[in-house]
N, C-alpha and C. Protein backbone atom coordinates (compact mmCIF):
# COMPACT_ATOMS: atom_id res chain seq x y z
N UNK A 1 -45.62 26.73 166.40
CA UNK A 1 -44.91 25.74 167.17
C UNK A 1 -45.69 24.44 167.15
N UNK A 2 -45.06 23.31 166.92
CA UNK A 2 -45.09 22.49 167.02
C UNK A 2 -44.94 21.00 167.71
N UNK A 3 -45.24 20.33 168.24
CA UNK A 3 -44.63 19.31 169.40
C UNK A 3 -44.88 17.96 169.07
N UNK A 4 -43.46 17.23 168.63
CA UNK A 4 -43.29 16.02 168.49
C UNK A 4 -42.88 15.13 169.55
N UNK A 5 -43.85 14.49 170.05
CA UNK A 5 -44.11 14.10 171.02
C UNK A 5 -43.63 12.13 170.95
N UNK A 6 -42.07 11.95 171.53
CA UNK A 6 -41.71 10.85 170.92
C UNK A 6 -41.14 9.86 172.02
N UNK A 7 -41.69 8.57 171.76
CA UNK A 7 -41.30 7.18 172.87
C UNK A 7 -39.63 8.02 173.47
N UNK A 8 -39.86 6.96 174.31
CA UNK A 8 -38.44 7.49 175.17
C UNK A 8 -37.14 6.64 174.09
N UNK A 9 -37.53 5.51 172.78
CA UNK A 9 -36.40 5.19 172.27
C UNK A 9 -36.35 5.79 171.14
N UNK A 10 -37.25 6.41 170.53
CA UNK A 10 -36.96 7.83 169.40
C UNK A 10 -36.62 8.84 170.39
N UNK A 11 -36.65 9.24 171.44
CA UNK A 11 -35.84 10.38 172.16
C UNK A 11 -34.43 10.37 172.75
N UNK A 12 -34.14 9.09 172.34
CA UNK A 12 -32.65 8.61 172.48
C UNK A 12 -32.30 8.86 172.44
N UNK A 13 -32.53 8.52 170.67
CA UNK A 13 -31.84 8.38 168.88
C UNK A 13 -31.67 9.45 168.86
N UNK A 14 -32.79 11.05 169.27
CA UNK A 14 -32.24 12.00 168.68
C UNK A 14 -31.71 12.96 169.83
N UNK A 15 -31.53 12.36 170.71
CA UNK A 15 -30.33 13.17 172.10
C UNK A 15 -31.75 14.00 172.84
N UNK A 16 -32.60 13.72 173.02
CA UNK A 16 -33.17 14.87 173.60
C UNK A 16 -33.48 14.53 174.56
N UNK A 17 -33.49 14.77 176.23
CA UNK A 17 -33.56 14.05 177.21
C UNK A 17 -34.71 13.96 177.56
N UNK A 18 -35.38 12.78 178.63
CA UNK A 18 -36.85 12.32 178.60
C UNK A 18 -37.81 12.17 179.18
N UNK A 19 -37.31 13.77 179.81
CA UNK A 19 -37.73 14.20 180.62
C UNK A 19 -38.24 15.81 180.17
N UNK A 20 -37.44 16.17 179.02
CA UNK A 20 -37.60 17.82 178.68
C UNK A 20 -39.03 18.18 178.45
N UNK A 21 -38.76 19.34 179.09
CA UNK A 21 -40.32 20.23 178.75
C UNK A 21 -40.84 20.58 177.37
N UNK A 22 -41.78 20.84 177.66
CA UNK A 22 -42.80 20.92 176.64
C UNK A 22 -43.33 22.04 176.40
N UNK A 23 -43.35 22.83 175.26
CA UNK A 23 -44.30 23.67 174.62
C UNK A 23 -46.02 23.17 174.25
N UNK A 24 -47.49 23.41 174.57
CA UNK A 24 -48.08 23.05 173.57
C UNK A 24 -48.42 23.68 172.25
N UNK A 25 -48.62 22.86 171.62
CA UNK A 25 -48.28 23.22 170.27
C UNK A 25 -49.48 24.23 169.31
N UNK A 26 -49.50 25.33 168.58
CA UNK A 26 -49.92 26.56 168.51
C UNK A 26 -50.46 25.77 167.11
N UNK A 27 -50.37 25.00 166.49
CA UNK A 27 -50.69 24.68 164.92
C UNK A 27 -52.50 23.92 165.54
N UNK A 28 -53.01 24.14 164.40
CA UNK A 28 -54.40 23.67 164.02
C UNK A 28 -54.88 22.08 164.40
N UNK A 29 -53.11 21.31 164.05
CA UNK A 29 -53.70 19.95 164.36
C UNK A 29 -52.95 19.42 165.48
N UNK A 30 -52.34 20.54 165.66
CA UNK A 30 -51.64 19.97 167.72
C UNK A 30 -50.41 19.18 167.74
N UNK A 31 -50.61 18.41 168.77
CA UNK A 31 -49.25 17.51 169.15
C UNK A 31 -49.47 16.33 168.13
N UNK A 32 -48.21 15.67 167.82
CA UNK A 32 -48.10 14.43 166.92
C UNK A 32 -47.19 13.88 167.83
N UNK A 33 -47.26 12.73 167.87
CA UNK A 33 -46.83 11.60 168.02
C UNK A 33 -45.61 10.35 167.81
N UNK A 34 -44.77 9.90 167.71
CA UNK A 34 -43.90 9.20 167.46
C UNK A 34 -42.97 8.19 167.51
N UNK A 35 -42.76 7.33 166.85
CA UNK A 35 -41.89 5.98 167.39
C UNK A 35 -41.43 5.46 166.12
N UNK A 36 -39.87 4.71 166.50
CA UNK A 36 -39.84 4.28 165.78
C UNK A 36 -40.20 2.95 164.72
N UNK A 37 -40.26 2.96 163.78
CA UNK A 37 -41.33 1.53 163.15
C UNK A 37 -39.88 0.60 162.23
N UNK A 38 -39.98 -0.39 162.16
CA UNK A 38 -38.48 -1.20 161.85
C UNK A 38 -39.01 -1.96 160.69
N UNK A 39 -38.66 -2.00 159.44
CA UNK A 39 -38.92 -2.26 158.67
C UNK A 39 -37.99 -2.55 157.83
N UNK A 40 -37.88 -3.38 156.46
CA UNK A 40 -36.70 -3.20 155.73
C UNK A 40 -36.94 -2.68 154.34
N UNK A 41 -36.55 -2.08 153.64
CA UNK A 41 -35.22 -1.98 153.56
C UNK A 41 -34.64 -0.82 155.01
N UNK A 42 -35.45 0.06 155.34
CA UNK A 42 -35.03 1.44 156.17
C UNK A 42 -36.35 1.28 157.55
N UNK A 43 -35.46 2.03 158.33
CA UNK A 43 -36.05 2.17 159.72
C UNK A 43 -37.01 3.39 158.80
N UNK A 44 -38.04 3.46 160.01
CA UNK A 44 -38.83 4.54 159.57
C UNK A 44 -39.40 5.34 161.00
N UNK A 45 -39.76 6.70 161.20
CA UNK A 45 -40.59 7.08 162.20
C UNK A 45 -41.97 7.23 161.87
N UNK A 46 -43.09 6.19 162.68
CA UNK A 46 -44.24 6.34 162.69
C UNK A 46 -45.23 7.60 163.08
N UNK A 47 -45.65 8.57 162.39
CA UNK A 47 -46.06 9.70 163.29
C UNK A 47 -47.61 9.47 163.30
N UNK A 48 -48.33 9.87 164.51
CA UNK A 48 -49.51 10.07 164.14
C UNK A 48 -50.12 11.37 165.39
N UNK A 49 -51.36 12.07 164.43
CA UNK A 49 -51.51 13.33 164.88
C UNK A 49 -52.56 13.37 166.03
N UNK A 50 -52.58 13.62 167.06
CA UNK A 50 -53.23 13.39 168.02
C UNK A 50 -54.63 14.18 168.15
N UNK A 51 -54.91 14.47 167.37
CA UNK A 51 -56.51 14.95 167.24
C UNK A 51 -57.08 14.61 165.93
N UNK A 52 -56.69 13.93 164.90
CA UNK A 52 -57.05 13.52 163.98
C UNK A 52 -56.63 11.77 163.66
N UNK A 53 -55.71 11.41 164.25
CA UNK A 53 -55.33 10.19 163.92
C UNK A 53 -54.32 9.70 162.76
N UNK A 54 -53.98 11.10 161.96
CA UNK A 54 -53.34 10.69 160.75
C UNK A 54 -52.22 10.74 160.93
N UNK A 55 -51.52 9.62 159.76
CA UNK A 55 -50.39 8.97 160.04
C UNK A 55 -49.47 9.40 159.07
N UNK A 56 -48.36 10.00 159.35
CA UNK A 56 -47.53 10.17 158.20
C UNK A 56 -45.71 9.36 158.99
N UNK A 57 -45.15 9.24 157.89
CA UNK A 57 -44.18 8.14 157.49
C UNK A 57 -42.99 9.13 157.56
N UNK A 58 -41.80 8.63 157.95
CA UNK A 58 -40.81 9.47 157.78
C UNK A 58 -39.17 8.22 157.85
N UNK A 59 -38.59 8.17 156.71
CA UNK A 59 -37.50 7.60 157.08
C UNK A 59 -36.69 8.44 158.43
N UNK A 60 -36.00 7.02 159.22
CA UNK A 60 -35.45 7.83 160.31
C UNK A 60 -33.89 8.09 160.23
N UNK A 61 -33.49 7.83 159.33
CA UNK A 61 -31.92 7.78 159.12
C UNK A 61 -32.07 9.75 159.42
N UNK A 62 -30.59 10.20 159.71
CA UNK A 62 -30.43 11.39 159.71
C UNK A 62 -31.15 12.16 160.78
N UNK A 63 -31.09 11.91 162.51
CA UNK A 63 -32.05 12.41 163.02
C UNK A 63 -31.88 13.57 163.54
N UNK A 64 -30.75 14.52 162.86
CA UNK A 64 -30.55 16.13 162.96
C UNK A 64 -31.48 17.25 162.42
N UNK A 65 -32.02 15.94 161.26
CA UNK A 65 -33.00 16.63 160.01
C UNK A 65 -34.39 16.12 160.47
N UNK A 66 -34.48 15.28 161.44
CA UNK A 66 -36.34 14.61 161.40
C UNK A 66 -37.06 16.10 161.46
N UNK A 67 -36.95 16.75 162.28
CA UNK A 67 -37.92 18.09 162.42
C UNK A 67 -38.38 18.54 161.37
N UNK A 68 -37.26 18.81 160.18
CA UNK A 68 -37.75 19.36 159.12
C UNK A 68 -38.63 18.57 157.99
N UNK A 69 -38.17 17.40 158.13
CA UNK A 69 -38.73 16.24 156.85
C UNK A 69 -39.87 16.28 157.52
N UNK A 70 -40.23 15.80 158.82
CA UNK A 70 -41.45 15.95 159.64
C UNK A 70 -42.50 16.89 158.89
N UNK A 71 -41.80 18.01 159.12
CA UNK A 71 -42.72 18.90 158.76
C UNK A 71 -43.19 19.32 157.38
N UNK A 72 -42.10 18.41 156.60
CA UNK A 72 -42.37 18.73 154.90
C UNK A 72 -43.46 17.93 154.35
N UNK A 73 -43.26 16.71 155.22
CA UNK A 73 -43.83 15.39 154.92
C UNK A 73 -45.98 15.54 155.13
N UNK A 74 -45.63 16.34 156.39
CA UNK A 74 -46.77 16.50 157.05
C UNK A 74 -47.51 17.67 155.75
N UNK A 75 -46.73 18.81 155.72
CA UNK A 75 -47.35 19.87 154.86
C UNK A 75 -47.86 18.89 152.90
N UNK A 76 -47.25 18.10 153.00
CA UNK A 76 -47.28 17.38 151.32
C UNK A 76 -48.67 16.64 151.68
N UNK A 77 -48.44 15.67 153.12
CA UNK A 77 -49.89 15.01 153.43
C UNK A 77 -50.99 15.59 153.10
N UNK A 78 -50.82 16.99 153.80
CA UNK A 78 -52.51 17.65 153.94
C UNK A 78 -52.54 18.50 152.45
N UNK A 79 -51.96 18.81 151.83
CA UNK A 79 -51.78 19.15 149.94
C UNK A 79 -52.47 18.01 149.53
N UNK A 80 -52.05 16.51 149.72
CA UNK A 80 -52.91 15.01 148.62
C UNK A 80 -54.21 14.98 149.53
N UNK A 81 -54.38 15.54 150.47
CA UNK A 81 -55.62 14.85 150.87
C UNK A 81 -56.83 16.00 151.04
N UNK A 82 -56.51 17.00 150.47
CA UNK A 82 -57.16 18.01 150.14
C UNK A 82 -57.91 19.21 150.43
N UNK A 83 -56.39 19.46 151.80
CA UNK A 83 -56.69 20.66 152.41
C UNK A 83 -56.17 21.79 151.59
N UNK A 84 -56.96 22.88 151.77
CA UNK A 84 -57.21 23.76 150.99
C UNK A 84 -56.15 24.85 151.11
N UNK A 85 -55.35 24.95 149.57
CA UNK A 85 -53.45 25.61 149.67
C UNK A 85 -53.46 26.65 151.15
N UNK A 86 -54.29 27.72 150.77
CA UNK A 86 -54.23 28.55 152.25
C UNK A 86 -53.85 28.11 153.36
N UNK A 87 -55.18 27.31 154.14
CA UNK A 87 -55.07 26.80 155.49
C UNK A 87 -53.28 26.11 155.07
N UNK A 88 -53.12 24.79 154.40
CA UNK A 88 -51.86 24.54 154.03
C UNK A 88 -50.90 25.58 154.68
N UNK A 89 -50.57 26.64 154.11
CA UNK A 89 -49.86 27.80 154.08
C UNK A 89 -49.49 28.46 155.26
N UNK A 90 -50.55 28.14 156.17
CA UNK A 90 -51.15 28.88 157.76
C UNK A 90 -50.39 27.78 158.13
N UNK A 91 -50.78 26.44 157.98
CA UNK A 91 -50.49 25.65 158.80
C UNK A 91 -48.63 25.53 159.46
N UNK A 92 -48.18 25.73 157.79
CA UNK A 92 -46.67 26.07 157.54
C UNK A 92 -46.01 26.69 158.40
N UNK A 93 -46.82 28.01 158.45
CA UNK A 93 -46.26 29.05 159.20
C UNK A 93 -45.95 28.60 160.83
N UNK A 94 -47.31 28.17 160.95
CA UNK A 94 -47.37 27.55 162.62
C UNK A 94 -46.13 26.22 162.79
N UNK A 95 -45.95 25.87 161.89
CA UNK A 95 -45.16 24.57 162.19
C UNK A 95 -43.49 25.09 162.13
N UNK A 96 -43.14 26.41 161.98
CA UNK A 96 -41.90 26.87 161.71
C UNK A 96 -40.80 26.19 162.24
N UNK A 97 -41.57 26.33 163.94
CA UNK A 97 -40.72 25.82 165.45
C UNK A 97 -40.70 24.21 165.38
N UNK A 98 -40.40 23.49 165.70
CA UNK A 98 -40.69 22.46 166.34
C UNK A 98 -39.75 22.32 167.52
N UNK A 99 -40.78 21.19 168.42
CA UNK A 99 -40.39 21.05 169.18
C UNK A 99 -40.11 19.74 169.71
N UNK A 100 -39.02 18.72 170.45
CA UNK A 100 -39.76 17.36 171.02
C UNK A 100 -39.59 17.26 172.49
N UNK A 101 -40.42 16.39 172.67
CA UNK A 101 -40.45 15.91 174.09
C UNK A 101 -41.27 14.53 174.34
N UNK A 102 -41.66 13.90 175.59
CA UNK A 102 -42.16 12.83 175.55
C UNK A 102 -43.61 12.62 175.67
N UNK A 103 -44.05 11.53 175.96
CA UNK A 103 -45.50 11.51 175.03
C UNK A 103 -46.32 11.45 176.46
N UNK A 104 -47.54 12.01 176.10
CA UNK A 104 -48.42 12.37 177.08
C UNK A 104 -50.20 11.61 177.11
N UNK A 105 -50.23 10.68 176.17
CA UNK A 105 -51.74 10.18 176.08
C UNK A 105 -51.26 8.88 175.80
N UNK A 106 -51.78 7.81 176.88
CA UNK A 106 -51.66 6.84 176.35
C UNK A 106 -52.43 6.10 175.31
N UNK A 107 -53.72 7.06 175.39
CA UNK A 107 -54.53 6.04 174.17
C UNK A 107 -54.39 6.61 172.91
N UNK A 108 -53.69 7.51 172.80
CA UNK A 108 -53.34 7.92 170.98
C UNK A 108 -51.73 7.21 171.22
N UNK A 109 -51.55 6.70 172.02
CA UNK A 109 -49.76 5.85 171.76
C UNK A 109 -50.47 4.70 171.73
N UNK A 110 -51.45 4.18 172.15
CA UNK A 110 -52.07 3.02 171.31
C UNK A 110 -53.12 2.84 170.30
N UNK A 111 -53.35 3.94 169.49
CA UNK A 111 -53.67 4.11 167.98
C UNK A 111 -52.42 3.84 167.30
N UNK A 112 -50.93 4.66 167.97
CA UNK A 112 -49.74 4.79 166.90
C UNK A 112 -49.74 2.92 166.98
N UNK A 113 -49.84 2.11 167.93
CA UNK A 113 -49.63 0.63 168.24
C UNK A 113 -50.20 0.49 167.06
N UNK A 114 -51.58 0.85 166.79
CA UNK A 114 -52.66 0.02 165.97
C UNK A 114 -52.61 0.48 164.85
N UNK A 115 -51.82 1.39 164.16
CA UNK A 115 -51.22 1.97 163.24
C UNK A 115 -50.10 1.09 162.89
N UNK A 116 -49.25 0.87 163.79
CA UNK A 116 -48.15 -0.28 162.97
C UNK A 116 -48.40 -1.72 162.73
N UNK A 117 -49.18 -2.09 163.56
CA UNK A 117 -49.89 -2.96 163.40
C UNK A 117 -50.62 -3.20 161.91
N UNK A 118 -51.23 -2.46 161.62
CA UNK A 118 -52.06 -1.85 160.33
C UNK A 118 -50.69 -2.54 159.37
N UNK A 119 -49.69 -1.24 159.29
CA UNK A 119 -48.86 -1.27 158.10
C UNK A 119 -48.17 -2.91 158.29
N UNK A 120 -47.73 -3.27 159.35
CA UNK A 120 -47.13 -4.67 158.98
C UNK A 120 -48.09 -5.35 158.33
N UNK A 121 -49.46 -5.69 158.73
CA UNK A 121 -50.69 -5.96 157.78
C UNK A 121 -50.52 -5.82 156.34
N UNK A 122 -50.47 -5.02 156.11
CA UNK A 122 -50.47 -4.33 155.05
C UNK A 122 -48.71 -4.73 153.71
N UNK A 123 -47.98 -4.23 154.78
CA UNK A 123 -46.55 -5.10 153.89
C UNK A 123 -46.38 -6.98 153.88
N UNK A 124 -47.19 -7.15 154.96
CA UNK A 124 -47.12 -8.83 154.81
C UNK A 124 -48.41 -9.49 153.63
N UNK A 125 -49.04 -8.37 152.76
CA UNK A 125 -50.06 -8.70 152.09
C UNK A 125 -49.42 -9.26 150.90
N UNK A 126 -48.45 -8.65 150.73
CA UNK A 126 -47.26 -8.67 149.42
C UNK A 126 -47.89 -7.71 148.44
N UNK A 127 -48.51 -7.07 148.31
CA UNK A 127 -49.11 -5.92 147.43
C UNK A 127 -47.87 -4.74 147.45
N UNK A 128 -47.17 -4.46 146.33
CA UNK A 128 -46.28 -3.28 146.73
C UNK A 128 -46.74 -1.44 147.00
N UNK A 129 -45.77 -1.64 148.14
CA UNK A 129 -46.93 -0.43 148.92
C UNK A 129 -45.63 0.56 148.99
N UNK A 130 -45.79 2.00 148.83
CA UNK A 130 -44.88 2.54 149.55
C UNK A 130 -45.17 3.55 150.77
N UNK A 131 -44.12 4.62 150.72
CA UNK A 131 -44.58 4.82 152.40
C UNK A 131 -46.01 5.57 152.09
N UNK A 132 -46.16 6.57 151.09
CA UNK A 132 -47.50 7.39 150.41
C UNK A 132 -48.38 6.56 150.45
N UNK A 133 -48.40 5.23 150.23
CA UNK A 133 -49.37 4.44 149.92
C UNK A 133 -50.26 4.23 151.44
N UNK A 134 -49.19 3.80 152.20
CA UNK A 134 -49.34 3.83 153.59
C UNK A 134 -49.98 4.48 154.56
N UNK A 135 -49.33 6.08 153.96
CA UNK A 135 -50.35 6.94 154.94
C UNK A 135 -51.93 7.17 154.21
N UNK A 136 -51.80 6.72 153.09
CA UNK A 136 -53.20 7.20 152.40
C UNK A 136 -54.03 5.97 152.88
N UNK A 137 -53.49 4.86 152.78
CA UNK A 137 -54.28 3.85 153.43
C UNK A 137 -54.63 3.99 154.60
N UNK A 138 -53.85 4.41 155.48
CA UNK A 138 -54.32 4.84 157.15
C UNK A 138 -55.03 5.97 157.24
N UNK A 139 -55.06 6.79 156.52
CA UNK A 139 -56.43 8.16 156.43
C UNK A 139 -57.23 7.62 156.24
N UNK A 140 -57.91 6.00 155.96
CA UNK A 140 -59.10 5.77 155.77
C UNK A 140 -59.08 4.55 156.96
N UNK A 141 -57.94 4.29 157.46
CA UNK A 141 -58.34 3.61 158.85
C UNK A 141 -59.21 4.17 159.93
N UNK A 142 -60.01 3.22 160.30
CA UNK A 142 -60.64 3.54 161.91
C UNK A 142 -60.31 3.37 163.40
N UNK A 143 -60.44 4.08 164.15
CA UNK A 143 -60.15 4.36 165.39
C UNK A 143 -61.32 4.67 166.64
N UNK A 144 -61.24 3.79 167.58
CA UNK A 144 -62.67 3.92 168.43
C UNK A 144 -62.14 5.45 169.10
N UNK A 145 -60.89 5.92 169.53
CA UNK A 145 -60.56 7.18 170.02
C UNK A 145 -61.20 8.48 169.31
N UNK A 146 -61.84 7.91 168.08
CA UNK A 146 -62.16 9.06 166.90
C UNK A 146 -64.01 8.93 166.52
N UNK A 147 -64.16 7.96 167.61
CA UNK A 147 -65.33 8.06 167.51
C UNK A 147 -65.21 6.88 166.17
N UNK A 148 -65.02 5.86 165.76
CA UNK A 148 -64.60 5.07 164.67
C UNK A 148 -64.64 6.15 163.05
N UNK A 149 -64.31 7.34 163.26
CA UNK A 149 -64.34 8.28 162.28
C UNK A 149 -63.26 8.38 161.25
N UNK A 150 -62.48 8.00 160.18
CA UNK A 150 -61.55 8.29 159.30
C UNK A 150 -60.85 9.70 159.80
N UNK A 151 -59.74 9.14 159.48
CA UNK A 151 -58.69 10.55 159.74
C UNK A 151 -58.90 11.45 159.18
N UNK A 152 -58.63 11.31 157.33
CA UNK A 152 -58.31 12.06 156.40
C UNK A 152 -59.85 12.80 156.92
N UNK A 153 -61.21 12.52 157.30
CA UNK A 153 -62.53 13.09 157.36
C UNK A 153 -61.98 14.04 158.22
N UNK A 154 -61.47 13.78 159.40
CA UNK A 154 -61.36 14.84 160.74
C UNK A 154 -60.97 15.54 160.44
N UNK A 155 -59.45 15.33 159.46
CA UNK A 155 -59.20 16.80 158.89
C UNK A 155 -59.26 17.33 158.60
N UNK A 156 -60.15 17.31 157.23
CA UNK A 156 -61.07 18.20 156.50
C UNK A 156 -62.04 18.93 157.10
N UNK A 157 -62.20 18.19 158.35
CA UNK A 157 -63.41 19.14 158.70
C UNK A 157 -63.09 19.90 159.59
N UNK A 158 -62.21 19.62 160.37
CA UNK A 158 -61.05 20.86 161.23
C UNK A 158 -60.50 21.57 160.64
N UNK A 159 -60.16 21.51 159.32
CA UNK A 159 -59.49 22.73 158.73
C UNK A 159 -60.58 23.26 157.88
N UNK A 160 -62.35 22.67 157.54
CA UNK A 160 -63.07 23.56 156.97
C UNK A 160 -63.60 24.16 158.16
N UNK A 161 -63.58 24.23 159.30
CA UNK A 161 -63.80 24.42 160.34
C UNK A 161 -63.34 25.80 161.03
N UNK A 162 -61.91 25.84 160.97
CA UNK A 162 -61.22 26.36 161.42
C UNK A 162 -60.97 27.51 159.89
N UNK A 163 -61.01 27.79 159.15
CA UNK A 163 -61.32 28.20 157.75
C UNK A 163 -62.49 29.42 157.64
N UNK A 164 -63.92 28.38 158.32
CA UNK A 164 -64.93 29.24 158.08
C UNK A 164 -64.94 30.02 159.52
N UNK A 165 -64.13 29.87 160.33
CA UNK A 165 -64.36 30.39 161.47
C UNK A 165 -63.36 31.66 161.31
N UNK A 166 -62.08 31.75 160.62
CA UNK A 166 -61.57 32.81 160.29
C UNK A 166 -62.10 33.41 159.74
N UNK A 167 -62.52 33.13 158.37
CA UNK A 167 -63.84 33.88 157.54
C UNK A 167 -64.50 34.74 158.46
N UNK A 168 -65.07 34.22 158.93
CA UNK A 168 -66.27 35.08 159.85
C UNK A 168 -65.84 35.98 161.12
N UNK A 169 -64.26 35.94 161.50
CA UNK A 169 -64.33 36.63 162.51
C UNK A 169 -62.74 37.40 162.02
N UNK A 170 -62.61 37.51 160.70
CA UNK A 170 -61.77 38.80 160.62
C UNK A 170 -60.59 38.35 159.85
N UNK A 171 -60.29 36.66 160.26
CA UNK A 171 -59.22 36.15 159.18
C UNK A 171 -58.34 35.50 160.75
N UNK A 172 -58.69 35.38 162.03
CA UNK A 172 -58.70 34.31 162.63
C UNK A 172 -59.40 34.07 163.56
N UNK A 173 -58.88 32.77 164.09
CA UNK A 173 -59.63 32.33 165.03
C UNK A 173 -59.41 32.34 166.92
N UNK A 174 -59.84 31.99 167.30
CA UNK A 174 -59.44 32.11 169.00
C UNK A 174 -58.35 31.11 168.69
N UNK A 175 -57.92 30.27 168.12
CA UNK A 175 -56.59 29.65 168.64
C UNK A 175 -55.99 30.34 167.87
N UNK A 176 -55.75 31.29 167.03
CA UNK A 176 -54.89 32.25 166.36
C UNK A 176 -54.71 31.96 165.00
N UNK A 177 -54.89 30.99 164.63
CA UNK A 177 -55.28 30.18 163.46
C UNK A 177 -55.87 31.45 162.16
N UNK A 178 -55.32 31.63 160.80
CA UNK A 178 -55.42 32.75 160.46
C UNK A 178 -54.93 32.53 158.71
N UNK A 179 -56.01 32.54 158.01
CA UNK A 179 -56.09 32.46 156.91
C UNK A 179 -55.82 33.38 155.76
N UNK A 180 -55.52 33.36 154.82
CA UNK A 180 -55.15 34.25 154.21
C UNK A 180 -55.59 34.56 152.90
């Protein structure tokens, strides 16, 4: 299970009221984050993961389907940035559910700020960028919430983390986390 955790005007868009309860979320990298980011040619949803900082991109057209692209988008992220197929695989599993509701930290909803911030930066450079380009560029953004630490780093080391800790205690971990 999973919990997409989204402004009250992405919880609109996709009917879910904004107030609904919450699951927390059973996957390795937790609750993510969300809003929408306005851009042209296409609206887009900004996600970012609330214990790592990383940002993945999601056109928002079609918001019957965000859950799933969400989660495809997210599983392709951690494949380029070089989490290891297994954990990948685990992670999958955990992300089956999703869930949304509204957002609960204000200072990772002002990373997602400093995250769009970033990408308008970034598209007003005139360098052609696409959305891949985007999140790979923001895995190497910094964040004082992260200790000024790179995303794409946190993750790697939470999922070598969480990896060697299955290893050693049977194939998982106390958060259930379970390698294969």
């Amino acid at each position: 299970m999973v919990t997409l955790r989204c402004t009250q005007k992405l919880l609109k868009r996709l009917g879910v009221p904004p107030k609904a309860p919450t699951v927390a979320s059973t996957t390795v990298l937790g609750d993510w984050y969300a809003n929408l980011y306005y851009t042209r040619p296409e609206q887009l949803v900004l996600c970012i993961n609330e214990r790592t900082l990383l940002v993945a991109l999601i056109s928002a057209r079609d918001a019957k389907s965000l859950g799933s692209r969400f989660r495809d988008r997210v599983l392709g992220l951690l494949s380029q940035l070089g989490v290891p197929p297994a954990a990948v695989e685990a992670e999958s599993r955990a992300m089956t559910e999703i869930g949304f509701g509204p957002t609960a930290n204000r200072r990772v909803l002002g990373c997602l700020n400093e995250a769009a911030f970033a990408i308008s930066l970034e598209l007003e450079s005139g360098r052609p960028t696409s959305a891949v380009d985007l999140e790979l560029f923001l895995s190497r953004n910094i964040y004082k919430l992260t200790g000024y630490r790179k995303p794409r780093e946190l993750l790697l080391e939470l999922f070598a983390n969480y990896s060697s800790a299955g290893a050693s205690s049977g194939g998982s971990s106390a958060s259930g986390f379970r390698v294969s």
